[in-house]
Protein backbone atom coordinates (compact mmCIF):
# COMPACT_ATOMS: atom_id res chain seq x y z
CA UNK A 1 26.42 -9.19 -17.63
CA UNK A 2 23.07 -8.11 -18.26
CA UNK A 3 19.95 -8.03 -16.14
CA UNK A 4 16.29 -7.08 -15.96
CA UNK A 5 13.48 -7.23 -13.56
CA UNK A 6 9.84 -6.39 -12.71
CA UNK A 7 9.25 -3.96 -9.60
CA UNK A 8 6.14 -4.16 -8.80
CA UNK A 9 3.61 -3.70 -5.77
CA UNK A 10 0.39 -2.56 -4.03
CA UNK A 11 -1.44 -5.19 -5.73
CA UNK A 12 -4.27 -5.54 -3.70
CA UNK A 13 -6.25 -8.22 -5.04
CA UNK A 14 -9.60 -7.79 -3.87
CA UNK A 15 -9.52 -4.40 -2.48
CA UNK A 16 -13.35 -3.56 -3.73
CA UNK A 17 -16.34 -4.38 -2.35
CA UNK A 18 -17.26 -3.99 -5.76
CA UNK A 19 -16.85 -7.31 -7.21
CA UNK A 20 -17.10 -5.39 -11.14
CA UNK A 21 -14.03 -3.17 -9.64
CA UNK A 22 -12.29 -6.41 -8.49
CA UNK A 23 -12.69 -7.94 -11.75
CA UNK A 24 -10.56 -4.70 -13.09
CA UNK A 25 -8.01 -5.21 -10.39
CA UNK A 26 -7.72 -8.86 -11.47
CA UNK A 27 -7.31 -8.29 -15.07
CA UNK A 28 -4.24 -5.61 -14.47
CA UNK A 29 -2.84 -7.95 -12.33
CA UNK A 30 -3.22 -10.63 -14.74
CA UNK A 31 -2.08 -8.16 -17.94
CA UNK A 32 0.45 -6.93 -15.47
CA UNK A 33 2.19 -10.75 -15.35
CA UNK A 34 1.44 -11.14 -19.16
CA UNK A 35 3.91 -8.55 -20.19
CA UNK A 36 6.28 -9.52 -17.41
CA UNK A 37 6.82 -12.78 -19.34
CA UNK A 38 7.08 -11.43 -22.95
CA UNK A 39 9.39 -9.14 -21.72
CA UNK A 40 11.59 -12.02 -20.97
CA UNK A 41 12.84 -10.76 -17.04
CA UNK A 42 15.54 -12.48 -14.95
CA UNK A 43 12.98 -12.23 -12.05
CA UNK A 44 10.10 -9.84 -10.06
CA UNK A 45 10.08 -7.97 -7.19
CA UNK A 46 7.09 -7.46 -5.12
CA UNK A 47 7.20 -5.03 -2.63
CA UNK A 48 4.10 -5.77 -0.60
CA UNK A 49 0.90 -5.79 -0.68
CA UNK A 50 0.26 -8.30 -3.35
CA UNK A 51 -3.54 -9.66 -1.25
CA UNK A 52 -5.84 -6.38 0.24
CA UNK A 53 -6.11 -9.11 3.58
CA UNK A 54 -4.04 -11.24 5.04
CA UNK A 55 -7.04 -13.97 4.73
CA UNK A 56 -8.35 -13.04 1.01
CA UNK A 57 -11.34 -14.74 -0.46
CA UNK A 58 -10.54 -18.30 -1.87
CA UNK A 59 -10.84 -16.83 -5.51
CA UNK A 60 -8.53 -14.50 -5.00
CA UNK A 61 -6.03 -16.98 -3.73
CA UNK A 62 -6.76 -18.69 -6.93
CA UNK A 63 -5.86 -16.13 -9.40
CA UNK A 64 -2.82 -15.19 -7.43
CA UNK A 65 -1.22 -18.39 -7.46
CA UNK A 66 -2.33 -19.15 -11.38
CA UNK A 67 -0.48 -16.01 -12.34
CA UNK A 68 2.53 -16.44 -10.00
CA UNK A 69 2.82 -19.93 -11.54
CA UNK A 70 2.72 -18.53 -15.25
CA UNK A 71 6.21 -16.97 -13.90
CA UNK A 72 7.20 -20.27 -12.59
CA UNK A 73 6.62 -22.18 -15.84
CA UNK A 74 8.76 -19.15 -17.57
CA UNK A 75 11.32 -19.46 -14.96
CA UNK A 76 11.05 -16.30 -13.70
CA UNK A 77 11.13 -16.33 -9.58
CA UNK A 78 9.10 -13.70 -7.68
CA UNK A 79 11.45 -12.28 -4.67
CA UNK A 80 9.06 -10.04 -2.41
CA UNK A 81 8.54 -9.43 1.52
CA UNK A 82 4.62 -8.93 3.13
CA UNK A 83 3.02 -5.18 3.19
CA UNK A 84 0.74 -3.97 5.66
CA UNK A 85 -2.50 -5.48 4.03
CA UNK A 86 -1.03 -9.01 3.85
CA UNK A 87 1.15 -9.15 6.85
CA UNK A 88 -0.19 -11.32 9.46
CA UNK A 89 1.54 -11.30 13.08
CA UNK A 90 0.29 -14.61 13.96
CA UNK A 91 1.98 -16.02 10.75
CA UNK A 92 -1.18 -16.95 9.01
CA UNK A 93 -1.56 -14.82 6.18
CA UNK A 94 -2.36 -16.61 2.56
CA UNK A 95 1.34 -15.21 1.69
CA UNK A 96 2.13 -18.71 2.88
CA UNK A 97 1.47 -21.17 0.35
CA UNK A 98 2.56 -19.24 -2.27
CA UNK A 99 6.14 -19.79 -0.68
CA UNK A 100 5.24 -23.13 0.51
CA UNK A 101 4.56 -24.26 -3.31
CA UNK A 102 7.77 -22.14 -4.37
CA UNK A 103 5.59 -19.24 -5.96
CA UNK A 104 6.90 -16.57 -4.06
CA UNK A 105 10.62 -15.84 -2.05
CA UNK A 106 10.27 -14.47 1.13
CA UNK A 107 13.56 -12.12 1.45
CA UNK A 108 12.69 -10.86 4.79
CA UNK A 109 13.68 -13.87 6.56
CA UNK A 110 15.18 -13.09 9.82
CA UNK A 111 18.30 -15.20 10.86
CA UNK A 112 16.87 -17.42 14.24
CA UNK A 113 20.51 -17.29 15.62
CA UNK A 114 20.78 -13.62 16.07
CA UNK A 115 18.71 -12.66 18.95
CA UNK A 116 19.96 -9.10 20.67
CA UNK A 117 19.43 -7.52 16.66
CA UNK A 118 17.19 -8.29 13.96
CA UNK A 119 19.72 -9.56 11.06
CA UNK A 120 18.46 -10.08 7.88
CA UNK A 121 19.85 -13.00 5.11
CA UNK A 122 20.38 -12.69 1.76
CA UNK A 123 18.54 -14.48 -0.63
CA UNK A 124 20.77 -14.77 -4.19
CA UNK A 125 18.85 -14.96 -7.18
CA UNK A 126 20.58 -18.23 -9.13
CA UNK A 127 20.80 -16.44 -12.75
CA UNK A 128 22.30 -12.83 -11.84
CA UNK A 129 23.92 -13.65 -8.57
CA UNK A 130 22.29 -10.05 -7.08
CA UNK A 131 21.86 -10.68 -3.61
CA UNK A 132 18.25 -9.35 -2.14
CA UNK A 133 16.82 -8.72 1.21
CA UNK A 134 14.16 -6.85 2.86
CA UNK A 135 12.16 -5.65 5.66
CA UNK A 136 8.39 -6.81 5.62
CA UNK A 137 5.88 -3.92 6.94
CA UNK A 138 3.28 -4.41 9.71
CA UNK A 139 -0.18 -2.83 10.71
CA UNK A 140 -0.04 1.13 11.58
CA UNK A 141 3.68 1.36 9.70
CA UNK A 142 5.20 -0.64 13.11
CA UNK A 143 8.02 -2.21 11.03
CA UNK A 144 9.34 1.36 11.82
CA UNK A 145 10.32 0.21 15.15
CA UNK A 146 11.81 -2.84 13.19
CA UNK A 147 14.16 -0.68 11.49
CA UNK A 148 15.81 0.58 15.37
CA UNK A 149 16.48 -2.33 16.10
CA UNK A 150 17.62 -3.50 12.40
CA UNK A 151 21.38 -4.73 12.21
CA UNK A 152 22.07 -2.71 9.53
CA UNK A 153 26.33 -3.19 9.68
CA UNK A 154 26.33 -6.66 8.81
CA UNK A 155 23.52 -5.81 5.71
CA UNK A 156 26.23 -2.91 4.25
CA UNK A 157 29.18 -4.62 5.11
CA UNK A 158 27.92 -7.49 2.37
CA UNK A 159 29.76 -7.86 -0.88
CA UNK A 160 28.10 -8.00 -4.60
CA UNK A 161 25.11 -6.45 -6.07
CA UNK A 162 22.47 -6.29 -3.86
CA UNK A 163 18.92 -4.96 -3.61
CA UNK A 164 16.59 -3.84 -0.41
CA UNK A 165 13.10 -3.92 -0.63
CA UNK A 166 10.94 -1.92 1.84
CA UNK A 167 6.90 -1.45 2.21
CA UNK A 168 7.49 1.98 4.40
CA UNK A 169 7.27 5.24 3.45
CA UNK A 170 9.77 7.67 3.79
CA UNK A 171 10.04 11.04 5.14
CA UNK A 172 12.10 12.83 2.79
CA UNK A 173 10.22 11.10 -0.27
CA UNK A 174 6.34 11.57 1.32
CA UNK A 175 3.74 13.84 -0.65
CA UNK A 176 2.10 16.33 0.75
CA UNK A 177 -1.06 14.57 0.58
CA UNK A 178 0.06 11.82 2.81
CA UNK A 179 1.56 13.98 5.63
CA UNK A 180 -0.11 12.93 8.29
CA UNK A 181 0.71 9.04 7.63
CA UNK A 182 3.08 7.61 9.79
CA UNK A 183 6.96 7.65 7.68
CA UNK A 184 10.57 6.71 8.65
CA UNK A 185 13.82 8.89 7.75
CA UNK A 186 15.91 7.88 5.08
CA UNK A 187 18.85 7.51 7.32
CA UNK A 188 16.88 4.39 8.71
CA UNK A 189 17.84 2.03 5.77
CA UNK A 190 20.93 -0.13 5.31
CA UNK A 191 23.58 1.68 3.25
CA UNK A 192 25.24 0.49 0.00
CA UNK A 193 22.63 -0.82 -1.98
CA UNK A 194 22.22 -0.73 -5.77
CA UNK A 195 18.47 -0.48 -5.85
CA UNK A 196 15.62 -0.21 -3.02
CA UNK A 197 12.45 -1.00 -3.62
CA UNK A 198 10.24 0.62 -2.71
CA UNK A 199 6.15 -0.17 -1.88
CA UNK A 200 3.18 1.01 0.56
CA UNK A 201 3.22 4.80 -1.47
CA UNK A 202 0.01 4.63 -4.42
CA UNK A 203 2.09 6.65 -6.03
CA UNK A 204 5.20 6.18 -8.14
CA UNK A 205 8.06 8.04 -7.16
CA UNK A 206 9.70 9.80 -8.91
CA UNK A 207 6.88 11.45 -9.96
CA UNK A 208 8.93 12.28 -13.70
CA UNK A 209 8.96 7.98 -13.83
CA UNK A 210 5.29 8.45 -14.71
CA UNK A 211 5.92 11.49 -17.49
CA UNK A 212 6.11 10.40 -21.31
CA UNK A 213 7.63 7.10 -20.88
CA UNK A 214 11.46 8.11 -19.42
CA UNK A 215 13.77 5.82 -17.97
CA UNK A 216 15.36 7.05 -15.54
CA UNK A 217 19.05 6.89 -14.71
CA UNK A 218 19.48 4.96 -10.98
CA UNK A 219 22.32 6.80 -9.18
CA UNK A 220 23.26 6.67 -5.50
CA UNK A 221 21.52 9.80 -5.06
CA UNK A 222 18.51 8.55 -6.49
CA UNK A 223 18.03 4.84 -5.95
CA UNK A 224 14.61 4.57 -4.46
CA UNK A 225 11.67 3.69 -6.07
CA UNK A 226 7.89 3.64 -5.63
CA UNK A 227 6.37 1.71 -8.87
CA UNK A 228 3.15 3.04 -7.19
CA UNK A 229 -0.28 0.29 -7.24
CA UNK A 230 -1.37 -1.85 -9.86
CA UNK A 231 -4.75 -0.50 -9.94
CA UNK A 232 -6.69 1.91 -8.40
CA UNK A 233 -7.91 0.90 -4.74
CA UNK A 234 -10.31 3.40 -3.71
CA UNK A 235 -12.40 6.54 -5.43
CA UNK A 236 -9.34 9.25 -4.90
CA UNK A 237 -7.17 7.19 -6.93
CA UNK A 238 -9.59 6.84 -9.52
CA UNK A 239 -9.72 10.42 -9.63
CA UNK A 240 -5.82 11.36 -9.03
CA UNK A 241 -4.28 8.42 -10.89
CA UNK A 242 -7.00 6.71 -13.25
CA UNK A 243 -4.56 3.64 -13.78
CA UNK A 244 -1.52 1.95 -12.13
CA UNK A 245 1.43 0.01 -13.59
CA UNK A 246 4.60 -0.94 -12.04
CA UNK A 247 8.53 -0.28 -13.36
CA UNK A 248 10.96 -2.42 -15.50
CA UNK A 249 14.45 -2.01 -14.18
CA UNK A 250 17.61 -3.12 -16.46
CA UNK A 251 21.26 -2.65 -16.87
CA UNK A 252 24.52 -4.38 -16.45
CA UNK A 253 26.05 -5.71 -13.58
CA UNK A 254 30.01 -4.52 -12.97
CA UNK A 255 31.87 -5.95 -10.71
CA UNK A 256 30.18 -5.72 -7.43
CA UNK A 257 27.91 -2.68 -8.67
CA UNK A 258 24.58 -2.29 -10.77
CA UNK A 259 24.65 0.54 -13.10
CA UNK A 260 20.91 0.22 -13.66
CA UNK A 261 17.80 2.48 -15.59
CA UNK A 262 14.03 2.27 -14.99
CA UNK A 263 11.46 2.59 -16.32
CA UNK A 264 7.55 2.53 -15.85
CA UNK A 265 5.11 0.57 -17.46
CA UNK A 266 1.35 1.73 -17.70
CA UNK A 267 -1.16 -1.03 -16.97
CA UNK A 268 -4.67 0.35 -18.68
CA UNK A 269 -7.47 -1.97 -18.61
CA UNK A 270 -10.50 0.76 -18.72
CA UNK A 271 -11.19 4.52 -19.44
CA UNK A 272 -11.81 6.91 -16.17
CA UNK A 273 -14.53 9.60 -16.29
CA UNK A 274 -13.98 12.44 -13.38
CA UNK A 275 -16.90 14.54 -12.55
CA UNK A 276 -16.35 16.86 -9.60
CA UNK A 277 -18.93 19.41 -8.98
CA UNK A 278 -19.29 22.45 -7.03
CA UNK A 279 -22.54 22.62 -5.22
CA UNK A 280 -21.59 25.83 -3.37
CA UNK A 281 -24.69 27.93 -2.79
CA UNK A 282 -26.66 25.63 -5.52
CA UNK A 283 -30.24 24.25 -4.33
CA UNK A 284 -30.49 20.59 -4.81
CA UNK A 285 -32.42 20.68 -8.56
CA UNK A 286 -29.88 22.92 -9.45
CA UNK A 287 -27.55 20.13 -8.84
CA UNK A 288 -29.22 17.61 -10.70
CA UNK A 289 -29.88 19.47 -13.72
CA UNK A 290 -26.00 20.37 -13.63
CA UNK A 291 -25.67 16.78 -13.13
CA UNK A 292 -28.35 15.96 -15.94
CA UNK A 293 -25.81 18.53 -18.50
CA UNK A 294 -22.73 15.87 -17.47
CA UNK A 295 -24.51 13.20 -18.64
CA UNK A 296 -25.34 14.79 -21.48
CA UNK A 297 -22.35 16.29 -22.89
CA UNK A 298 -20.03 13.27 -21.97
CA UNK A 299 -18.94 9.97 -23.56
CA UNK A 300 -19.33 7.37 -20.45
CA UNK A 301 -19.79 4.12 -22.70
CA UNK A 302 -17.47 1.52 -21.12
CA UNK A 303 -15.89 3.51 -18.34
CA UNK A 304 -15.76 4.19 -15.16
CA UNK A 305 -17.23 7.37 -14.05
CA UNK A 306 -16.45 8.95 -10.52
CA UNK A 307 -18.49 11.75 -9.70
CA UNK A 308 -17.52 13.80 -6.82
CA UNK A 309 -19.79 16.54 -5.11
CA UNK A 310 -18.47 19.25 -2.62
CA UNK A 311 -19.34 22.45 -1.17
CA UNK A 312 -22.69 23.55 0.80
CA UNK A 313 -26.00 23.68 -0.62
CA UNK A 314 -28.20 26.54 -0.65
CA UNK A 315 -31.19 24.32 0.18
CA UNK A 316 -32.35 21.01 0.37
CA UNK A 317 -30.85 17.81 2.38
CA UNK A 318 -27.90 16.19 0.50
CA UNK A 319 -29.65 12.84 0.89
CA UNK A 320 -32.18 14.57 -1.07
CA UNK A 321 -29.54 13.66 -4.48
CA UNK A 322 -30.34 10.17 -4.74
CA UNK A 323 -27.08 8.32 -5.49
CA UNK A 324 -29.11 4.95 -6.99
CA UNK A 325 -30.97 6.68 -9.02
CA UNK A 326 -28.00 9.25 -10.50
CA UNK A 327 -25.99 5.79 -11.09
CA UNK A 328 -28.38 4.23 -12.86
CA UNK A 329 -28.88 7.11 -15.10
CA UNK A 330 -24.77 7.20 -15.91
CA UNK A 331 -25.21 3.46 -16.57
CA UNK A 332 -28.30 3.63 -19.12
CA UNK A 333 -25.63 5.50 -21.02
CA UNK A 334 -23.59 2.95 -20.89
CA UNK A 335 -21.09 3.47 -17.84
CA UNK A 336 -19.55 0.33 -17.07
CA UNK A 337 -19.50 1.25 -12.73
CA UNK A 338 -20.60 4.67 -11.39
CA UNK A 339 -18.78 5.85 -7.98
CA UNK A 340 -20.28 8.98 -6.28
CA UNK A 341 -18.43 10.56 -3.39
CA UNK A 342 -20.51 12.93 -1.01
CA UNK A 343 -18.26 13.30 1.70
CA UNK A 344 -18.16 17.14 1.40
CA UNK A 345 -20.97 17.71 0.25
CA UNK A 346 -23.19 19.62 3.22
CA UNK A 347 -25.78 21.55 4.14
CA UNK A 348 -25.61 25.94 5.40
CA UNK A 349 -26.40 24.48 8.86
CA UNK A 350 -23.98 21.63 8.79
CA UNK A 351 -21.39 23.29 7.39
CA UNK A 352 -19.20 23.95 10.35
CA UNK A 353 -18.99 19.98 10.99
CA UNK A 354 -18.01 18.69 7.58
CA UNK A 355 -15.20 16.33 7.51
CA UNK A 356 -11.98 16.22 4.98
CA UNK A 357 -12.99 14.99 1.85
CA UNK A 358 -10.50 12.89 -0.27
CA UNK A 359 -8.99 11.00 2.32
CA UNK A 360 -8.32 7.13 2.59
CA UNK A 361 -9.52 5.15 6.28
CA UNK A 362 -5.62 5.03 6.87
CA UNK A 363 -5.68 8.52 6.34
CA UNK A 364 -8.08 9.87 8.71
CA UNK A 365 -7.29 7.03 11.28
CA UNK A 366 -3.46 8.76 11.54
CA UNK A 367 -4.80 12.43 11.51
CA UNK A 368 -7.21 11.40 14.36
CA UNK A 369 -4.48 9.79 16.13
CA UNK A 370 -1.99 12.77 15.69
CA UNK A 371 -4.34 15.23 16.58
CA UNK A 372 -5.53 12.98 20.02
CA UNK A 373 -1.19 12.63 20.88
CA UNK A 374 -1.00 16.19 20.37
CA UNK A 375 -3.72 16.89 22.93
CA UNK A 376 -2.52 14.58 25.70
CA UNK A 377 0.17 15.26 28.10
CA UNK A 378 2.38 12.60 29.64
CA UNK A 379 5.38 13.21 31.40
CA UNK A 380 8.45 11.96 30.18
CA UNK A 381 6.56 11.08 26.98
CA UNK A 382 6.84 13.12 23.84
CA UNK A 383 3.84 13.63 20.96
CA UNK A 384 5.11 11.23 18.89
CA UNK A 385 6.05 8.86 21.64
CA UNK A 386 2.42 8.92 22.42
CA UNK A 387 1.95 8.67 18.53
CA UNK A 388 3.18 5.26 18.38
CA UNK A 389 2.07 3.55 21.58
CA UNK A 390 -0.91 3.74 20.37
CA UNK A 391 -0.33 2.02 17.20
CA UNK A 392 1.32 -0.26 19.18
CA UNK A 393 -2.13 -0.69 21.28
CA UNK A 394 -4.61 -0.89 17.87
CA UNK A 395 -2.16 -3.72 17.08
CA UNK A 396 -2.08 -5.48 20.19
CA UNK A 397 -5.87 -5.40 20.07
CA UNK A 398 -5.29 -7.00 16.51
CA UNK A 399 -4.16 -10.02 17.32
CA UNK A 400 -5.73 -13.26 16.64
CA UNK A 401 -5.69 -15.94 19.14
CA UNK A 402 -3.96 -18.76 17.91
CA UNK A 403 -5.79 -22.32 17.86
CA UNK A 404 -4.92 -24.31 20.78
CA UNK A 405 -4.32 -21.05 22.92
CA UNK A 406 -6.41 -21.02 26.08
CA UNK A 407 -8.19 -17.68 26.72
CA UNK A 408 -6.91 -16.62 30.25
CA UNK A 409 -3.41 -17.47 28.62
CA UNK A 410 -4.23 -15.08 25.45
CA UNK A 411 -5.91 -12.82 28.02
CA UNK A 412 -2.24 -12.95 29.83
CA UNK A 413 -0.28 -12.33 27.11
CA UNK A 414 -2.20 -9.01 26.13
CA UNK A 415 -2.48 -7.98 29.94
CA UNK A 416 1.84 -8.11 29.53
CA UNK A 417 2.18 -6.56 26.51
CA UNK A 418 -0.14 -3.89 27.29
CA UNK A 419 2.32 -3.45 30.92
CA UNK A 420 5.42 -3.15 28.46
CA UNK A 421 3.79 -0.91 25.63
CA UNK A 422 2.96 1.47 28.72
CA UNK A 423 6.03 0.62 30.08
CA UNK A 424 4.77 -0.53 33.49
CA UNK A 425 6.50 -2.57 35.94
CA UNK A 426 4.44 -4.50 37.51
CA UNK A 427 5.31 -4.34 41.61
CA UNK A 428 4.26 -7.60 44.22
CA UNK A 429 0.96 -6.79 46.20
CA UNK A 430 1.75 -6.64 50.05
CA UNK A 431 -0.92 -7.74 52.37
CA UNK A 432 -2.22 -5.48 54.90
């Protein structure tokens, strides 16, 4: 028997506080689902990520659950699990409709009965019979801790194709660029699947997916995939990866096995222009008659243009290059957004504080916390002990008081989980 699906993921409707960048976001999505149908799929996979919040604006609800029901009116069901963006641990992210009205399959249903492990169920899709499953991700990459106590044996010991799908990254798969985000080893997921797929990485892996239009044999060796985002979410991928797209995955089914190919699918819905400029030892008109020459000697009608500036100036205060006014220049021309990026950009006697340039909030909030676990010295607790306890702490501090909940109860229930995250027992006081 034949099959074919959609992996896609990293979505993130509404990631820009541009609302012209949304409105990009929304048509790949939308473009994105188009093709999905004419390509005539058994079903999609979403691995995560499909909302930026957990509590997205009302329009953005909207357009999600239009498109998701253009793939219900084509009888094609949407199997997924919640990423990190629209994962909420008091149960109230906007994820919920969609599988209230039957728009989305939550496969990373837990079963209530089981309560020493955390066992999975299988959902089987109706037309192929391939079993899927999955482990939805948390704030700060805490679904790692998920995983430990994950009953994998009963998952492998399951008969018939089946598929995992994940929103963690992994430590043998993780770029260099992301090396200081928090990642789980390999040997973490349930053996014997067909196909795992993969979200949470802006990237798609393998990186030859993304080369001249392949598809790529699916082996047990080689079984993991990263579709990468959609679209762009922030100025670096702009820069690094100009467009997103997600991966069509087909095959046959034989016996109990998939013998399966992917391939990726490009989703272009506007032209990137990268500027990156050198201001090393340049005074600050020098700069903007360098920047005057770009302009110049570039096509920017209809695109986006990113223009990134780095290096120490030879004089002059960087606030002295005007970002409104260098946008509006780029968009006389006929730029449809302008995105300027002056994070490294510094002055002689500033120099020696400049921070990383490049890297996402995510990014910097891990190398911060790596750094501060590194530095501190508990007894009995190792770096990356300290590492996640406080994760565990930013998402304690997270979470939402539920309605109905009195405050010196909420206040109790953080005052114990704080005691167990710290692993504290908490002793009788004695009078005196």
């Amino acid at each position: 028997m034949n099959v074919k699906f959609a992996h896609i993921s990293d979505v993130h409707l509404g990631a820009w506080r541009n609302e012209r960048l949304n409105e990009l976001g929304y048509k790949a999505f939308e473009k994105t689902v188009t093709t999905i149908i004419e390509e005539g799929v058994d079903f999609v996979i979403i691995g995560g990520d499909l909302y930026d919040v957990s509590n997205p604006k009302v329009e953005v609800i909207d357009l999600a659950t239009k498109e998701l029901k253009k793939l219900k009116d084509n009888e094609i069901p949407v199997y997924g699990i919640q990423g990190s963006h629209d994962f909420s641990p008091s149960n109230k992210s906007m994820i919920r409709p969609l599988i209230t009205a039957g728009l989305f399959i939550d496969v990373s249903k837990r079963d209530p009965t089981e309560e020493d492990k955390l066992r999975l169920k299988f959902f089987q899709d109706d037309k192929t019979k391939i079993k899927l499953t999955g482990l939805r991700a948390r704030k700060r990459s805490l679904e790692i801790e998920d995983y430990h106590n994950l009953d994998r044996e009963s998952l492998e010991a399951e008969k018939g194709p089946k598929i995992f799908i994940l929103h963690t990254m992994l430590n043998e798969l993780k770029p260099k660029e992301f090396k200081d985000m928090e990642s789980a080893p390999k040997s973490l997921l349930p053996q014997n699947f067909d196909y795992y797929a993969g979200g949470h990485l802006h990237k798609t892996l393998p990186d030859k997916l993304k080369e001249g239009g392949i598809s790529l044999q699916i082996s047990e060796k080689n079984n993991i995939i990263y579709p990468g985002c959609v679209f762009p979410t922030d100025f670096r991928e702009l820069e690094r990866i100009k467009h997103g797209g997600f991966c069509f995955v087909s095959g046959e089914i034989k016996g109990e096995k998939l013998d399966l190919k992917v391939k990726f699918n490009p989703i272009k819905v506007i032209d990137i222009e990268n500027i990156s400029l050198d201001c090393t030892n340049k005074s600050v008109s020098a700069v903007l008659s360098k920047l005057k020459d770009e302009l110049s000697n570039r096509n920017c009608q209809d695109k986006i243009v990113t223009i990134r500036l780095f290096g120490p100036l030879s004089s002059g205060k960087t606030y002295d290059i005007k970002s409104n006014e260098i946008i509006q220049n780029f968009k006389d021309k006929g730029a449809y957004e302008v995105l300027i990026n002056k994070n490294a950009l510094t002055t002689v006697e500033y120099q020696a504080i400049s921070v990383s340039a490049g890297k996402t909030n995510e990014e910097i909030e891990a190398t911060l916390i790596k750094e501060h676990a590194n530095k501190v010295k508990i007894k009995d607790f190792p770096n990356i002990k300290i590492e996640k306890k406080i994760y565990q702490l930013l998402s304690t501090l997270g979470t939402e008081r539920q309605i109905g909940t009195k405050v010196m109860s909420y206040n109790e229930s953080l005052k114990q989980t704080f005691l167990s995250i710290f692993e504290i027992q908490k002793t009788k006081e004695h009078k005196q």
